[in-house]
C-alpha atoms as a PDB file:
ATOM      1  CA  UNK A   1       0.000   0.000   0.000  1.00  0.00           C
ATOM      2  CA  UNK A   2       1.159   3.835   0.157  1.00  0.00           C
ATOM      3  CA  UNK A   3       1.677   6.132  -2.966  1.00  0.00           C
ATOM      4  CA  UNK A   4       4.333   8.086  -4.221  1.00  0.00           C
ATOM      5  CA  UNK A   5       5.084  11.139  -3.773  1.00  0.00           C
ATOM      6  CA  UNK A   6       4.182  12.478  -6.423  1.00  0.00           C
ATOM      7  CA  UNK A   7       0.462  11.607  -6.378  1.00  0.00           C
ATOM      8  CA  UNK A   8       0.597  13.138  -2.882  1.00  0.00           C
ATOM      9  CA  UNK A   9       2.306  16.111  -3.570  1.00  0.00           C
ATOM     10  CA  UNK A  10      -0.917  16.299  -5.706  1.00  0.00           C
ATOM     11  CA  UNK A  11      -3.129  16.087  -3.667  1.00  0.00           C
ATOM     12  CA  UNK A  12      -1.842  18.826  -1.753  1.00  0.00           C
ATOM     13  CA  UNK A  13      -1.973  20.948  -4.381  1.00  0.00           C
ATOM     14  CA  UNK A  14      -5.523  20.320  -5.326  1.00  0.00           C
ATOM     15  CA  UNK A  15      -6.032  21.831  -1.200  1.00  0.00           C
ATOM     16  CA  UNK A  16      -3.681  24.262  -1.339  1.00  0.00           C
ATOM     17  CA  UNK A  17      -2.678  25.526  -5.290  1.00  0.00           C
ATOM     18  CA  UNK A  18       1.176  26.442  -5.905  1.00  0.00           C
ATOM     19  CA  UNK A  19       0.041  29.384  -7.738  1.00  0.00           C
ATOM     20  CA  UNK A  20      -1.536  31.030  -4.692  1.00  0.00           C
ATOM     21  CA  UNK A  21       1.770  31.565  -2.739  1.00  0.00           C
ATOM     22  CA  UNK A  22       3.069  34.742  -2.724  1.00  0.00           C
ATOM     23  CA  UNK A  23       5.711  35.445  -4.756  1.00  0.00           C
ATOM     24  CA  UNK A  24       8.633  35.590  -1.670  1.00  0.00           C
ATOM     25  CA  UNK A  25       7.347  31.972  -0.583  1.00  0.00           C
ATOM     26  CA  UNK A  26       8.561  28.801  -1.151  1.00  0.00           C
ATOM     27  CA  UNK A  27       6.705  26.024  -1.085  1.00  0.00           C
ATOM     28  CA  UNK A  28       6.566  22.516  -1.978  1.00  0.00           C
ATOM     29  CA  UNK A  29       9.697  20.334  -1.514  1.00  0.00           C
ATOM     30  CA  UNK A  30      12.563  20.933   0.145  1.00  0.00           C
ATOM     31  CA  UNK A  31      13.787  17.079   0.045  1.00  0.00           C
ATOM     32  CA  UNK A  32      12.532  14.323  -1.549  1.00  0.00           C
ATOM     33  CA  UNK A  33      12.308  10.494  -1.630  1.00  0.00           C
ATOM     34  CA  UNK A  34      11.327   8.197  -4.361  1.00  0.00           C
ATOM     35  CA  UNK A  35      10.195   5.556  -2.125  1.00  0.00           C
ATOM     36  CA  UNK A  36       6.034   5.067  -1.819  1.00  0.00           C
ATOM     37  CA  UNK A  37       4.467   6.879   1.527  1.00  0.00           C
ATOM     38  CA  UNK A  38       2.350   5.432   3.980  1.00  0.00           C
ATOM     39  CA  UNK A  39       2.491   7.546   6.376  1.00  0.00           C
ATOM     40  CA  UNK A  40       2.690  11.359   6.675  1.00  0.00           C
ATOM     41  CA  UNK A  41       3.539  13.675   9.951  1.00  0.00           C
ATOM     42  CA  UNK A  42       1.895  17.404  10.060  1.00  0.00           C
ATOM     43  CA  UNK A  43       4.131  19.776  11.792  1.00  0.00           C
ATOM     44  CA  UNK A  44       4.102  23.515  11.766  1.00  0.00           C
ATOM     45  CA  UNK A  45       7.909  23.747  11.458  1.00  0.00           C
ATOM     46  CA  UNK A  46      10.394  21.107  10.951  1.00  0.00           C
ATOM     47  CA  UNK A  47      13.531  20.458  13.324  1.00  0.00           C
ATOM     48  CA  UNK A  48      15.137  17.722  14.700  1.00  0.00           C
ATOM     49  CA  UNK A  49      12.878  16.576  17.371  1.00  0.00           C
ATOM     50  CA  UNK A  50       9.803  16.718  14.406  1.00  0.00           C
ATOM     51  CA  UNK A  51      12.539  14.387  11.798  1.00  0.00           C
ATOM     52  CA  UNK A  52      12.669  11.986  15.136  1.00  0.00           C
ATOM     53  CA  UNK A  53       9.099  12.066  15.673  1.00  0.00           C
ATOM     54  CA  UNK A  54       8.337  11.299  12.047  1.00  0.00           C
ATOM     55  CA  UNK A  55      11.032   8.321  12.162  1.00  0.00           C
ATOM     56  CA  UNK A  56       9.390   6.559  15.336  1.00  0.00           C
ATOM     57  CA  UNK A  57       6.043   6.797  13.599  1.00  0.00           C
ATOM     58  CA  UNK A  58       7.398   5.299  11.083  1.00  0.00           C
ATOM     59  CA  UNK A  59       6.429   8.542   8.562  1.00  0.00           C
ATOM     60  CA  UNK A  60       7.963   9.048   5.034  1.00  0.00           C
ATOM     61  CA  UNK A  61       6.902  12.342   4.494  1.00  0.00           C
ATOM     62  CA  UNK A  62       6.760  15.607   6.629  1.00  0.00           C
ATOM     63  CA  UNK A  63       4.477  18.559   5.560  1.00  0.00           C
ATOM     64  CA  UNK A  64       5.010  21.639   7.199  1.00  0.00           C
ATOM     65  CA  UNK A  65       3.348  24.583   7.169  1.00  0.00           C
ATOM     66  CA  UNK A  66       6.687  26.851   7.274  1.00  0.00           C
ATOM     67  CA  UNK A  67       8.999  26.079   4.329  1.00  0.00           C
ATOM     68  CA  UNK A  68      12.489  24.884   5.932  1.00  0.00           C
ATOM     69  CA  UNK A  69      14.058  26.476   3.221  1.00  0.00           C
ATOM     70  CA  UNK A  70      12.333  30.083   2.797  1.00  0.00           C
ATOM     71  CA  UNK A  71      15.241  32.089   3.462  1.00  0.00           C
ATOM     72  CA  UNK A  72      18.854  31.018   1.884  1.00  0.00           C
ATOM     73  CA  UNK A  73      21.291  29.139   3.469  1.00  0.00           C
ATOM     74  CA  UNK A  74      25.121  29.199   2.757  1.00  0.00           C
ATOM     75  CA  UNK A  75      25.683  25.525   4.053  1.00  0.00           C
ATOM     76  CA  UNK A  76      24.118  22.761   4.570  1.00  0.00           C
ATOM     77  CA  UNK A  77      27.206  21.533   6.675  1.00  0.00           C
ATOM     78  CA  UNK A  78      26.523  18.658   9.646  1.00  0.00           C
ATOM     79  CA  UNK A  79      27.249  21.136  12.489  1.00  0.00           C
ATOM     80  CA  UNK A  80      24.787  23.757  11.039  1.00  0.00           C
ATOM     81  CA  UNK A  81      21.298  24.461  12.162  1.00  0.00           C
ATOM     82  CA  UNK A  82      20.005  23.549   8.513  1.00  0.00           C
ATOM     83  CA  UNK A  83      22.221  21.309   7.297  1.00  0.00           C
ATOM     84  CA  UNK A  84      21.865  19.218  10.551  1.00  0.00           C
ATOM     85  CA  UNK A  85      18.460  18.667  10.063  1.00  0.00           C
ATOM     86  CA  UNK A  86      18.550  18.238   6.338  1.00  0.00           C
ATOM     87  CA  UNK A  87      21.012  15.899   6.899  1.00  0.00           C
ATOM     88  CA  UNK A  88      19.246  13.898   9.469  1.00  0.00           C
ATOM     89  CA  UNK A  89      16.359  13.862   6.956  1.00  0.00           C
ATOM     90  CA  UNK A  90      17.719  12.774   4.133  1.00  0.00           C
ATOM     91  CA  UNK A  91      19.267   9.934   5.720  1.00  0.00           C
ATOM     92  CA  UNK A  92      16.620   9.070   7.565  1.00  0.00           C
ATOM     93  CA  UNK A  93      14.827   8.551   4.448  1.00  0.00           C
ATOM     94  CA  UNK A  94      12.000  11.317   4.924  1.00  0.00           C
ATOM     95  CA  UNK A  95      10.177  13.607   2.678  1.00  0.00           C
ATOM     96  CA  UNK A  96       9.397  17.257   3.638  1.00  0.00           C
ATOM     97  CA  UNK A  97       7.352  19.630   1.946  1.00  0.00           C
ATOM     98  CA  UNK A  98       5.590  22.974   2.708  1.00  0.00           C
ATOM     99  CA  UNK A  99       2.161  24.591   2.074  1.00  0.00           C
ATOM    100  CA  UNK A 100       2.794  27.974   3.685  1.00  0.00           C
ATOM    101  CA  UNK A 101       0.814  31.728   2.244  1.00  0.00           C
ATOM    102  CA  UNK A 102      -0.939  29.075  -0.483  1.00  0.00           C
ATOM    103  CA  UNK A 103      -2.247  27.667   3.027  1.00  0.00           C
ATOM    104  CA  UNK A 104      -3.244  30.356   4.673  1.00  0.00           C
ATOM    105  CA  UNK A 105      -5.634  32.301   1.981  1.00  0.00           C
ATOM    106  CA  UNK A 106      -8.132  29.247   1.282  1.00  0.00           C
ATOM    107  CA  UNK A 107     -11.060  28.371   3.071  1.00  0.00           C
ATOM    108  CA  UNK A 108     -10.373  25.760   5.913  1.00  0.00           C
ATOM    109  CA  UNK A 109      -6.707  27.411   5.658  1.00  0.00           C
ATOM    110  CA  UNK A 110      -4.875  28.498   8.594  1.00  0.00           C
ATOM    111  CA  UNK A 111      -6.521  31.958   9.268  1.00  0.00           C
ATOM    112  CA  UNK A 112      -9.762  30.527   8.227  1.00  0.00           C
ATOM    113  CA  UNK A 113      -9.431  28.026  10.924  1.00  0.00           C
ATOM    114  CA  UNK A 114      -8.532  30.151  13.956  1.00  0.00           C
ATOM    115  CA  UNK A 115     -11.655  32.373  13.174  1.00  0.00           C
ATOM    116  CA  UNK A 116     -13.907  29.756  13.400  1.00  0.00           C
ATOM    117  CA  UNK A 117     -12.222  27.805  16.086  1.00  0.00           C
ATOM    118  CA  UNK A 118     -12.819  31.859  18.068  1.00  0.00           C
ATOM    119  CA  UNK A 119     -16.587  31.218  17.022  1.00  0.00           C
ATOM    120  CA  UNK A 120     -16.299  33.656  14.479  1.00  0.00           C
ATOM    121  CA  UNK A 121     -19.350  34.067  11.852  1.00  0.00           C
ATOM    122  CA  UNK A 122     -19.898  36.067   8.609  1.00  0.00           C
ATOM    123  CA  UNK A 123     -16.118  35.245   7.971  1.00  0.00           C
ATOM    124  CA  UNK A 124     -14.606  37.122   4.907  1.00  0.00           C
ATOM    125  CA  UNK A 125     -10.807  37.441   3.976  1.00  0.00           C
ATOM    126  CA  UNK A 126      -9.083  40.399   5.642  1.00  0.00           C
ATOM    127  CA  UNK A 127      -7.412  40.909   1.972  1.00  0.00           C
ATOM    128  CA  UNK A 128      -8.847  39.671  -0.780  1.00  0.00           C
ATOM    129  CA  UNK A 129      -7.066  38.175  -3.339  1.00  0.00           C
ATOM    130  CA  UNK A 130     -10.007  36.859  -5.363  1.00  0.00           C
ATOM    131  CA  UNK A 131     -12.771  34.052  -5.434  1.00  0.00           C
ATOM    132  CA  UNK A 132     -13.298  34.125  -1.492  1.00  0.00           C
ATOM    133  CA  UNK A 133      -9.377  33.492  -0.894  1.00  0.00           C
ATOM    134  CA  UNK A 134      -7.291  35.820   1.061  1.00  0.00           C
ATOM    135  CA  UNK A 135      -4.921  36.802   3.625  1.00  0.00           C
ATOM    136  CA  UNK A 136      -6.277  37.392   7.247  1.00  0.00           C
ATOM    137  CA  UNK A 137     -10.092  37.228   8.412  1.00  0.00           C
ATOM    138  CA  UNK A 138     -12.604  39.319   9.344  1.00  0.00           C
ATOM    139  CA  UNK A 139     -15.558  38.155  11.259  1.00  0.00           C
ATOM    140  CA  UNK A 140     -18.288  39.081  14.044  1.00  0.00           C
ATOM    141  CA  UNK A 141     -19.226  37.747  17.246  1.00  0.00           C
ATOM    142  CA  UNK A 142     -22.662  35.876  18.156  1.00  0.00           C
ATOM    143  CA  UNK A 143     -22.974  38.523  20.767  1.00  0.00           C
ATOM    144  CA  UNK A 144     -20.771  41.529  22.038  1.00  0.00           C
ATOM    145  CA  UNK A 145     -18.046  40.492  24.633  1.00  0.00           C
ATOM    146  CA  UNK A 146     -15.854  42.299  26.762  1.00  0.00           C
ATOM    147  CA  UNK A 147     -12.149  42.525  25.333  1.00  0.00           C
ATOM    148  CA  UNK A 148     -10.808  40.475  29.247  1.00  0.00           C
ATOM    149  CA  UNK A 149     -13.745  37.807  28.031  1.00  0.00           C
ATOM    150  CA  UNK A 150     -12.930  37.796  24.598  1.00  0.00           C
ATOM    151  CA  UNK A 151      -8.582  37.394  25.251  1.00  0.00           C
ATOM    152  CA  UNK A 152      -9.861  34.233  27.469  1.00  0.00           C
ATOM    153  CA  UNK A 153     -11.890  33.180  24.621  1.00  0.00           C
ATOM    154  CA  UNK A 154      -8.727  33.145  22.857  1.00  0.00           C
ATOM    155  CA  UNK A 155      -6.651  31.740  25.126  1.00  0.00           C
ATOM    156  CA  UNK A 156      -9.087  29.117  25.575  1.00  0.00           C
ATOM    157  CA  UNK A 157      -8.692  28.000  21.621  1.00  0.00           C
ATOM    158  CA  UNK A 158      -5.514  27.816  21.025  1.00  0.00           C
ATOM    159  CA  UNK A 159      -2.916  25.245  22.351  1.00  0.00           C
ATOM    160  CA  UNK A 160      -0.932  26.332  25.489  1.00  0.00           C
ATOM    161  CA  UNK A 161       2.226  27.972  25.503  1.00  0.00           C
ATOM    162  CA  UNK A 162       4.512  29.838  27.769  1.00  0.00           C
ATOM    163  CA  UNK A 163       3.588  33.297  26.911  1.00  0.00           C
ATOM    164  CA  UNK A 164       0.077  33.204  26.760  1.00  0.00           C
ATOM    165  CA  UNK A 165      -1.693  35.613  24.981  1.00  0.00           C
ATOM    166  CA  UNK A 166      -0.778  39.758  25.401  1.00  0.00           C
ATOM    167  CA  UNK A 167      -3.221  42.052  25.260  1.00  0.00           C
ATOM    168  CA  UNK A 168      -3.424  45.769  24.492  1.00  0.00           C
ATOM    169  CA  UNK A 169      -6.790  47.871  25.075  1.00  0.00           C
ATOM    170  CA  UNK A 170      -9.293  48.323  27.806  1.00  0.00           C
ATOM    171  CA  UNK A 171     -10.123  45.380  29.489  1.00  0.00           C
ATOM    172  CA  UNK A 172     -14.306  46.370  29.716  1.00  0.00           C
ATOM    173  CA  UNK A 173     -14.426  47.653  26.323  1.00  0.00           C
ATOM    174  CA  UNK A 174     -17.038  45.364  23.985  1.00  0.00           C
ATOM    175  CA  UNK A 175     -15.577  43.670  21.078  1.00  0.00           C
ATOM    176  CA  UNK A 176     -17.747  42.569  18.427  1.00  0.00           C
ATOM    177  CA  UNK A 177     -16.385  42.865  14.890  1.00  0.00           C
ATOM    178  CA  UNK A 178     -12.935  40.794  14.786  1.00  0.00           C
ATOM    179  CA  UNK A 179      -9.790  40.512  12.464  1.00  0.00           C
ATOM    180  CA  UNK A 180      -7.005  38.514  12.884  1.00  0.00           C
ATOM    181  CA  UNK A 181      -4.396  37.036  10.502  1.00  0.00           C
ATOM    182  CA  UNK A 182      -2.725  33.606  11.816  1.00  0.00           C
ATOM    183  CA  UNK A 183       0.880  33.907  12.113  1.00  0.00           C
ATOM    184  CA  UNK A 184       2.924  37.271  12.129  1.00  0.00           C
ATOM    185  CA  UNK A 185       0.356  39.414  10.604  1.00  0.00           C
ATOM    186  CA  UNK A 186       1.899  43.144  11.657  1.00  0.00           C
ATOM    187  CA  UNK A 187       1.624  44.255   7.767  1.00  0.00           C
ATOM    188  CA  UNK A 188      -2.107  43.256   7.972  1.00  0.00           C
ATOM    189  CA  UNK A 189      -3.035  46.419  10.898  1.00  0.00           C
ATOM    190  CA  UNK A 190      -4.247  48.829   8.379  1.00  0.00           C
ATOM    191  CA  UNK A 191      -6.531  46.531   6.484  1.00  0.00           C
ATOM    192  CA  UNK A 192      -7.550  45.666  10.116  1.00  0.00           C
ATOM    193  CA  UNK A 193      -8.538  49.047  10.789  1.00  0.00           C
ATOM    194  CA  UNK A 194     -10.089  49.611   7.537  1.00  0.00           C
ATOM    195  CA  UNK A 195     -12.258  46.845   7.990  1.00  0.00           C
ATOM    196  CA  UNK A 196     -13.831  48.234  11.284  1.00  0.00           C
ATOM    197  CA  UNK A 197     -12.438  45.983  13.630  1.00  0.00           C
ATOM    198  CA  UNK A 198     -12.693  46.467  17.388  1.00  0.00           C
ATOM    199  CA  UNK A 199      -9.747  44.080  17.940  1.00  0.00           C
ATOM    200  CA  UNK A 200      -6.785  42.517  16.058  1.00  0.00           C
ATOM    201  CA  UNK A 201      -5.573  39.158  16.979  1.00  0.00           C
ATOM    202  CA  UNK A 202      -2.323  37.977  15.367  1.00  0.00           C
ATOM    203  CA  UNK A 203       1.244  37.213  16.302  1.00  0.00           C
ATOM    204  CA  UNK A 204       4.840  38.599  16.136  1.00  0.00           C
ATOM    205  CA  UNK A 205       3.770  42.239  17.232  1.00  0.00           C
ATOM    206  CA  UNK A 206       6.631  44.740  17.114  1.00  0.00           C
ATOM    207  CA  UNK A 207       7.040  47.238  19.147  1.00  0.00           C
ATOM    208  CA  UNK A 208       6.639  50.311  17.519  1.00  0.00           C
ATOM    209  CA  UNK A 209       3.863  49.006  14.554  1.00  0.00           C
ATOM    210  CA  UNK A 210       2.142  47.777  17.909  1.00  0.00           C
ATOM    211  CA  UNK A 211       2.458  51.229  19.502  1.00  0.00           C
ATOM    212  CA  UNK A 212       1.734  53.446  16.665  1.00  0.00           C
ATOM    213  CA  UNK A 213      -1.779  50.748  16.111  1.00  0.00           C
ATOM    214  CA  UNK A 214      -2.985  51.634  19.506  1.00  0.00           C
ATOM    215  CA  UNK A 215      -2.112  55.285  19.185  1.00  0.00           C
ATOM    216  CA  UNK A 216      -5.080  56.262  16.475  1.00  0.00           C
ATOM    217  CA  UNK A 217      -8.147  57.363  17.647  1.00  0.00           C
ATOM    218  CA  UNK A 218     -11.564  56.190  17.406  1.00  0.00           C
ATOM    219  CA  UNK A 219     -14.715  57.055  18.585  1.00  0.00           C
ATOM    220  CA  UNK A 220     -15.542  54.158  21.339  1.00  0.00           C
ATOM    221  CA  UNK A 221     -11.382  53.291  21.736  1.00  0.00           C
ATOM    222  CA  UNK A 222      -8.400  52.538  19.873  1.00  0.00           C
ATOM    223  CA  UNK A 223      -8.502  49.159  18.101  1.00  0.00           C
ATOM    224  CA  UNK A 224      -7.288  46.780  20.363  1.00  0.00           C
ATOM    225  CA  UNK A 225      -4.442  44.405  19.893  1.00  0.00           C
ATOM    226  CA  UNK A 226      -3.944  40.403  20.993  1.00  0.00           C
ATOM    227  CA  UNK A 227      -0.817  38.995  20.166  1.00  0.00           C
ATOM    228  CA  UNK A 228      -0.871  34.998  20.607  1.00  0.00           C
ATOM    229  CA  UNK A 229       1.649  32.379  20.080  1.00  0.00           C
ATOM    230  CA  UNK A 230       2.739  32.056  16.432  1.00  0.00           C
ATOM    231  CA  UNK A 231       3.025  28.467  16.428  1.00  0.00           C
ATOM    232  CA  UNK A 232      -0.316  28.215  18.554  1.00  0.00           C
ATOM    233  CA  UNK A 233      -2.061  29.962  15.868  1.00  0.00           C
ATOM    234  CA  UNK A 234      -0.764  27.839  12.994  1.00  0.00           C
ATOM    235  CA  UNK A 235      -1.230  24.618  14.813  1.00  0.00           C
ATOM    236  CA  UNK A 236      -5.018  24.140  14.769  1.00  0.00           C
ATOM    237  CA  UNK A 237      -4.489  24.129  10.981  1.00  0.00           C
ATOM    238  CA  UNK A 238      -3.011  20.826  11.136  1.00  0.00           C
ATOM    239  CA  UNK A 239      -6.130  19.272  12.441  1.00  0.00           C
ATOM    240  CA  UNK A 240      -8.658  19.992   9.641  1.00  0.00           C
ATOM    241  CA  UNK A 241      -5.623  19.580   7.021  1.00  0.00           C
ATOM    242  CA  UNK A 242      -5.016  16.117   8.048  1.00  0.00           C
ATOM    243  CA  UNK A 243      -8.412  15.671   7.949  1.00  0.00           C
ATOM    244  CA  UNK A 244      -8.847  17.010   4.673  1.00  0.00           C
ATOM    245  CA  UNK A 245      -5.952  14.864   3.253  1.00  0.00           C
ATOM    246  CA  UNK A 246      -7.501  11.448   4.865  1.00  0.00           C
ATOM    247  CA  UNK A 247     -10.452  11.562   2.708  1.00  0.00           C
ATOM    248  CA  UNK A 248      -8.679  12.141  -0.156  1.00  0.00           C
ATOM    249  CA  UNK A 249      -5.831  10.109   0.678  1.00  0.00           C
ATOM    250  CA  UNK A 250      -7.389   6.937   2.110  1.00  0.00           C
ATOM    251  CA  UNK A 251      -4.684   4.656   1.423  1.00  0.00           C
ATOM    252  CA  UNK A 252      -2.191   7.101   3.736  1.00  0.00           C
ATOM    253  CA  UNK A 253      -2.383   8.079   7.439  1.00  0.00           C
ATOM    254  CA  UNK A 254      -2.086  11.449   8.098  1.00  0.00           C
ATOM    255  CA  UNK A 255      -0.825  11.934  11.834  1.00  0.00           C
ATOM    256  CA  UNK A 256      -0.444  15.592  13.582  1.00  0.00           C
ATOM    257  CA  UNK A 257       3.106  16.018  15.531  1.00  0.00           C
ATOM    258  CA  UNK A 258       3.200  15.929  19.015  1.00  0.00           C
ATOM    259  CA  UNK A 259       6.070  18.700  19.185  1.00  0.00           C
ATOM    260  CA  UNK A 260       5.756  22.091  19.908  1.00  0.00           C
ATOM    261  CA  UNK A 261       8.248  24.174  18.230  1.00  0.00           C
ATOM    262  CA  UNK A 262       7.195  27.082  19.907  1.00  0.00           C
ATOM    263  CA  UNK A 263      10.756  28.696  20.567  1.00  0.00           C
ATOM    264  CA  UNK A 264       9.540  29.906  24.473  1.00  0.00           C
ATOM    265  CA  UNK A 265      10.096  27.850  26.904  1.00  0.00           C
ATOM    266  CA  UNK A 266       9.134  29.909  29.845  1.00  0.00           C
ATOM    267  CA  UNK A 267       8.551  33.075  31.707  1.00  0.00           C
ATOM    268  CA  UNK A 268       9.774  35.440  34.349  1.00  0.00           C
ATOM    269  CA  UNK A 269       7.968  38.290  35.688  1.00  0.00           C
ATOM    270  CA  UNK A 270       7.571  40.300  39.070  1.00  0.00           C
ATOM    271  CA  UNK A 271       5.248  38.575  41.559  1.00  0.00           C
ATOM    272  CA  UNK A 272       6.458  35.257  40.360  1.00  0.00           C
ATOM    273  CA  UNK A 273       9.984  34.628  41.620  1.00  0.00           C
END
């Protein structure tokens, strides 16, 4: 039994099309086996502990949602952070490959699944980029929520992490309308505001894009800000795409990792020590 990966590399791009990437992305391969897969391991990023993971489940094929290779490396040397773990992969025998941005604009993508995993409805791409795909989402509540209820709300959905979620706003002020972007979505605050959104819930918030957000007025209050885990946020994706991929897929198991590659480990704060 199994397929090859080609065939499956197919069927990920009838989910998620190649074409819909932006142009800085890369994804699809980044190694490559020619032997028939039987099992595949969802991860949001891969690193050693995820090759490992894959090799005890007895996986031939990773797909991540972050392309190991995005940015470019000068080495792929043993004592490297890449070339270590392309190394282990290779000859470990495993398959990786990527659906990143070409993820995250489709329906059941990765933004698409946060909002309705935060109960979301009405939920329309943040920005377009045609036939109902898009970057971000917009959506409302059933009913109006304070902005304390609503962070719990979202710290309630996503997977736990060190940090937790941060918040920036009044804690009393009602939310209703709601944009977020899974994943560092900083570039997105404009269309946020634009779209009439009492809070923005992403990840990766800088300082000063954070401070100059919170800084514009607004009639009721600023647009407030929730910055959650990037990984967190990512990570619920896995579920529905695995799902997805078993129906279409039958003849292949589609398993989620059990690693979180969140980098933080912990904090420290005063009150605590």
């Amino acid at each position: 039994m199994g397929i090859s990966i080609e065939q499956l590399a197919a069927s990920f791009e009838e989910l998620w099309p190649l074409d819909g990437a932006d142009s800085w992305d890369a994804p699809g391969f980044s190694v490559s086996h020619p032997d028939l897969v039987t099992k595949v391991l969802l991860s949001v990023d891969l690193n050693s502990a995820v090759v490992n993971e894959a090799v005890h489940k007895g996986a031939q094929l990773v797909l991540t949602h972050h392309p190991f290779l995005l940015k470019g490396t000068q080495d792929v040397n043993w004592d490297s952070g890449k070339g270590s773990v392309l190394q282990q992969a290779i000859r470990s025998g495993i398959s990786v490959y990527s659906a990143h941005t070409n993820a995250d604009i489709v329906e059941d993508g990765v933004s698409d699944i946060l909002a309705k995993a935060l109960g979301l409805t009405d939920i329309r791409p943040l920005v377009p980029t045609g036939d109902s795909k898009g970057h971000g989402r917009v959506g409302v509540l059933s009913e109006s929520i304070s902005l304390q209820d609503f962070a719990t709300r979202v710290l309630d959905a996503i997977p736990f992490t060190a940090r937790g979620v941060s918040v920036s706003g009044y804690p009393e002020v009602e939310i209703s309308t709601v944009a977020l972007c899974a994943g560092a979505g900083d570039a997105f605050i404009q269309n946020a505001f634009e779209s009439g959104a009492d809070v923005f819930v992403t990840s990766d918030l800088r300082h000063h894009p954070a401070s100059d957000a919170i800084a514009v007025p607004r009639a009721e209050a600023p647009m407030a800000l929730i910055d959650i885990s990037h990984w967190a946020a990512e990570s619920l994706w896995l579920y529905r795409a695995a799902e997805q991929l078993g129906k279409r897929v039958p003849d292949v198991e589609f398993m989620v990792s059990e690693v979180v590659t969140d980098p933080w480990t912990f904090t420290i704060n005063r009150g605590e020590r």
